[in-house]
Protein backbone atom coordinates (compact mmCIF):
# COMPACT_ATOMS: atom_id res chain seq x y z
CA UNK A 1 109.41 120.75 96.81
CA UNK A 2 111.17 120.39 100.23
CA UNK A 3 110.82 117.36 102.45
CA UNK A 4 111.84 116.15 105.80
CA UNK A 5 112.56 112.68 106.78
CA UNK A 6 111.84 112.45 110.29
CA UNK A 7 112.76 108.94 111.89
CA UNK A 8 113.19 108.26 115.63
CA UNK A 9 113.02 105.44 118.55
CA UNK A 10 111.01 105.91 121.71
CA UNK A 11 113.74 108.89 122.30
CA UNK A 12 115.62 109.95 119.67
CA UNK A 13 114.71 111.42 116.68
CA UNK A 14 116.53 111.98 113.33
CA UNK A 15 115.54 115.03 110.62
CA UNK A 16 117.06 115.01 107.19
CA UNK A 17 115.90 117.58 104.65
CA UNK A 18 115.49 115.97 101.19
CA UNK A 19 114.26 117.14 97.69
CA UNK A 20 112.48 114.17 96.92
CA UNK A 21 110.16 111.36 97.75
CA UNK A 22 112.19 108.56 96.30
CA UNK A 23 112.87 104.99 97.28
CA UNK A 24 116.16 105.34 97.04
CA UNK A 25 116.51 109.04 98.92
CA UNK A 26 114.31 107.03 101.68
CA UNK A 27 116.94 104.57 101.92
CA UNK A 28 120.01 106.89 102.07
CA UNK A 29 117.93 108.60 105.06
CA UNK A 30 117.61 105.83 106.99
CA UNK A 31 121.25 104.48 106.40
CA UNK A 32 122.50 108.24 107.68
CA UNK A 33 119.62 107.22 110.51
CA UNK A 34 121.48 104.48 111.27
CA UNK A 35 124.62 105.72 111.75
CA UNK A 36 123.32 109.29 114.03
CA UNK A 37 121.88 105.76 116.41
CA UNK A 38 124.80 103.58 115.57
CA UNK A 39 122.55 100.72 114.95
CA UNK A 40 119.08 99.84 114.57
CA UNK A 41 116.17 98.73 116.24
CA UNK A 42 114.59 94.85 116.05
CA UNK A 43 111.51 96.92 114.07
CA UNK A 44 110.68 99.43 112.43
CA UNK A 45 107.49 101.22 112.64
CA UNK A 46 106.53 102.30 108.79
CA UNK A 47 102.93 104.65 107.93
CA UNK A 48 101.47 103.51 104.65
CA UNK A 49 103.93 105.31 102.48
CA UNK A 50 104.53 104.01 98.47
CA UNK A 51 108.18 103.93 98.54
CA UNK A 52 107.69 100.95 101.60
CA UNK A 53 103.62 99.46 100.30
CA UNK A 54 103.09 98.24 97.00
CA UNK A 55 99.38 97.87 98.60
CA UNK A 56 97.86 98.64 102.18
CA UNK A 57 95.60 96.31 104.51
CA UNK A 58 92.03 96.44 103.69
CA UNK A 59 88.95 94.58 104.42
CA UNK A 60 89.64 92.31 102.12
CA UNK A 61 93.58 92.23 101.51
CA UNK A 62 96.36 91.94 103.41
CA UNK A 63 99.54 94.54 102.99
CA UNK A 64 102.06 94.11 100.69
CA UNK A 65 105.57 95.31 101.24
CA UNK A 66 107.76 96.56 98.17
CA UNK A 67 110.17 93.72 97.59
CA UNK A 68 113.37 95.79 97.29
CA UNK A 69 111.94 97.46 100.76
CA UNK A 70 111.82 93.86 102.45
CA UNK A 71 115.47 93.33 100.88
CA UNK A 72 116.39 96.48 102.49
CA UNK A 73 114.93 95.45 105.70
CA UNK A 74 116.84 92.08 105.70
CA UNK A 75 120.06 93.62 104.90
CA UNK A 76 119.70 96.16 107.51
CA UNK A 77 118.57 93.74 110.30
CA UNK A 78 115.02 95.07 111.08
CA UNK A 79 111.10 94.10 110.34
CA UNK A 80 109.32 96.29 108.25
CA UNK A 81 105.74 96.42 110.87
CA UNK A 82 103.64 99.23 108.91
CA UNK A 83 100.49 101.16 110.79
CA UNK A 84 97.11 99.33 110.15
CA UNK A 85 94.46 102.00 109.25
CA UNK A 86 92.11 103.33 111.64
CA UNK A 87 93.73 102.34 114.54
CA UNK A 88 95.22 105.00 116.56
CA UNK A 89 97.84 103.45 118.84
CA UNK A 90 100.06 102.58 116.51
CA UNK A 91 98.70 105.81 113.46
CA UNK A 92 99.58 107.99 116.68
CA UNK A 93 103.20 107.35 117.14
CA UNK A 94 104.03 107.43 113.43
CA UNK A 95 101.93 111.19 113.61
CA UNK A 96 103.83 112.49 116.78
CA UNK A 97 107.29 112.83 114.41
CA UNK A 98 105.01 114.29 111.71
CA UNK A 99 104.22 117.06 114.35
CA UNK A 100 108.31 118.07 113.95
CA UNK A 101 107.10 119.52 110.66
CA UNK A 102 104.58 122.33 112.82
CA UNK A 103 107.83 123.64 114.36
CA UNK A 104 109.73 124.45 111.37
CA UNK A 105 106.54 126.47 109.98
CA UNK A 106 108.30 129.19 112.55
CA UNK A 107 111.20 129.51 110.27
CA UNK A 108 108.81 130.38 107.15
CA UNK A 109 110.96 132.40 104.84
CA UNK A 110 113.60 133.00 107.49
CA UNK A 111 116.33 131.26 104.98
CA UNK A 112 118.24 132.54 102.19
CA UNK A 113 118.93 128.71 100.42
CA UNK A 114 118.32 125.18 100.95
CA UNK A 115 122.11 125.02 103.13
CA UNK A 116 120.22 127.39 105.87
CA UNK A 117 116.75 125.55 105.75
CA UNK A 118 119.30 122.29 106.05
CA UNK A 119 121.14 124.24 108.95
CA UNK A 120 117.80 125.27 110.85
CA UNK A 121 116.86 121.30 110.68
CA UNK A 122 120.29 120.17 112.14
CA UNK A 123 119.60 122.79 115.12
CA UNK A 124 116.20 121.37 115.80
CA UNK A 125 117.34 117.79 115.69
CA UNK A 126 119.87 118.80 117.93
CA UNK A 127 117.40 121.16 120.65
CA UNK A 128 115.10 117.63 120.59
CA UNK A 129 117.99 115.22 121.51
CA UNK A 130 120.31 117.20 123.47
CA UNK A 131 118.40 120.28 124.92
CA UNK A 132 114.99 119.46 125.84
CA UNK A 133 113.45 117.09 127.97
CA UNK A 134 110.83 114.93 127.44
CA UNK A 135 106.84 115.52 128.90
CA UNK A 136 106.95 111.99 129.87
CA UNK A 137 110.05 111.27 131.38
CA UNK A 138 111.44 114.33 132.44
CA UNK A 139 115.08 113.76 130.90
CA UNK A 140 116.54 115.24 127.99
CA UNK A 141 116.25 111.81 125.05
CA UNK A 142 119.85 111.49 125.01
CA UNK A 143 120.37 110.58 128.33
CA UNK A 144 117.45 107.76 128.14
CA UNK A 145 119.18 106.99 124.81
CA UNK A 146 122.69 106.40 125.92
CA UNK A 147 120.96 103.29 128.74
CA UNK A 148 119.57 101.96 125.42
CA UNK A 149 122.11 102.14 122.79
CA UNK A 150 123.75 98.44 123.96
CA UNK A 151 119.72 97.18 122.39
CA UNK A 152 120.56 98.28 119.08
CA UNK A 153 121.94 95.91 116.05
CA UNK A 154 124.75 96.64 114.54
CA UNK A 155 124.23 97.12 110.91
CA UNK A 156 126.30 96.74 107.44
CA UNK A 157 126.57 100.03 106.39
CA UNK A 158 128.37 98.61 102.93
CA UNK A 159 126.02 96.58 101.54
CA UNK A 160 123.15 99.73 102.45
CA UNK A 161 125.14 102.19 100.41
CA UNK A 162 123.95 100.33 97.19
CA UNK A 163 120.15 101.08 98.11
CA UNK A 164 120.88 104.61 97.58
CA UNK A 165 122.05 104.93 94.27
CA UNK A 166 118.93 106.19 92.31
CA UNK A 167 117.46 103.79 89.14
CA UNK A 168 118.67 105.42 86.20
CA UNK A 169 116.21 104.88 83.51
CA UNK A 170 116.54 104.40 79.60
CA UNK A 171 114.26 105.39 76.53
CA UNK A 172 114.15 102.43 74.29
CA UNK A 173 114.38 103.85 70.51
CA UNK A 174 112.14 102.41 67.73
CA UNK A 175 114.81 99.43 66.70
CA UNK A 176 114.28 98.70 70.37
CA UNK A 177 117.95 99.42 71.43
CA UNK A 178 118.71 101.66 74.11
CA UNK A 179 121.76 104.01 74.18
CA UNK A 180 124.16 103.79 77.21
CA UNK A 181 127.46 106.47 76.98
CA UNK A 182 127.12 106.61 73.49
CA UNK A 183 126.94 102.85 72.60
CA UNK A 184 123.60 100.94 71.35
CA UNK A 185 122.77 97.52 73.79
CA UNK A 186 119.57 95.64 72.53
């Protein structure tokens, strides 16, 4: 499977194609994120997605953010605010950067390998930043973005790039040891 990762601020967007759904391939995404904005915003808007909610607002519970996701958030300098269900204002802006994906569907098949589907992204982030202007504002996002930028936090890239190393995990044999480059550790 073939994913995108599409962040963005009231101008800007970011696309990064992944291969996975992972915590840690979310983070990684978000630090590159960071970097395309050179910074990051006081919040971040989040739709009920696992890697973020260990369990979403109900009736009868409140939400519950993934610990090493608030950690994240901390380190980075944001709030994690996540979409509350059935309510379209803030369901809406999360689904406008979904809507990215309906434009790719015009490259179906029209790539040899994942390097030209990654290509083809790169060229569409870059025709919604830098080429075309916005219904709403009549300006092409960068130039909105560039009276912005001085908003944004600056952020520790070093302590992020730890977030996106993946949990390696172990098979624990039957004298309940576990093997790790060729040496048992109880």
């Amino acid at each position: 499977s073939i994913f995108l990762i599409v962040l963005g601020n009231s101008r800007m967007k970011y696309i990064e194609l992944t291969i996975d759904q992972t915590q840690s391939t979310l983070f990684r995404c978000m630090t590159n994120a960071f970097r395309y904005f050179e910074g990051t915003t006081e919040e971040i808007l989040f739709d009920n997605m696992k890697t973020i909610v260990d369990q979403a607002k109900s009736d009868f519970t409140e939400v519950v953010i993934n610990s090493k996701a608030i950690q994240f958030a901390k380190d980075a300098g944001f709030k994690i605010i996540t979409c509350r269900p059935y309510r379209p204002k803030t369901k809406g802006k999360v689904e406008t950067l979904a809507k990215i994906m309906n434009r790719l569907k015009a490259y179906d098949y029209e790539f040899e390998n994942l390097k030209e589907l990654d290509n083809v992204v790169k060229q569409l982030n870059y025709q919604l930043n830098y080429e075309e202007k916005s219904q709403a504002t009549d300006e092409k996002p960068i130039v909105l973005f560039e009276k912005e930028k001085e908003y944004l936090k600056p952020v520790n890239f070093e302590i992020l790039e730890n977030y996106s190393i993946p949990e390696k995990t172990y098979k624990v044999s039957n004298e309940s040891m576990i093997k790790y480059h060729g040496i048992k550790y109880s």
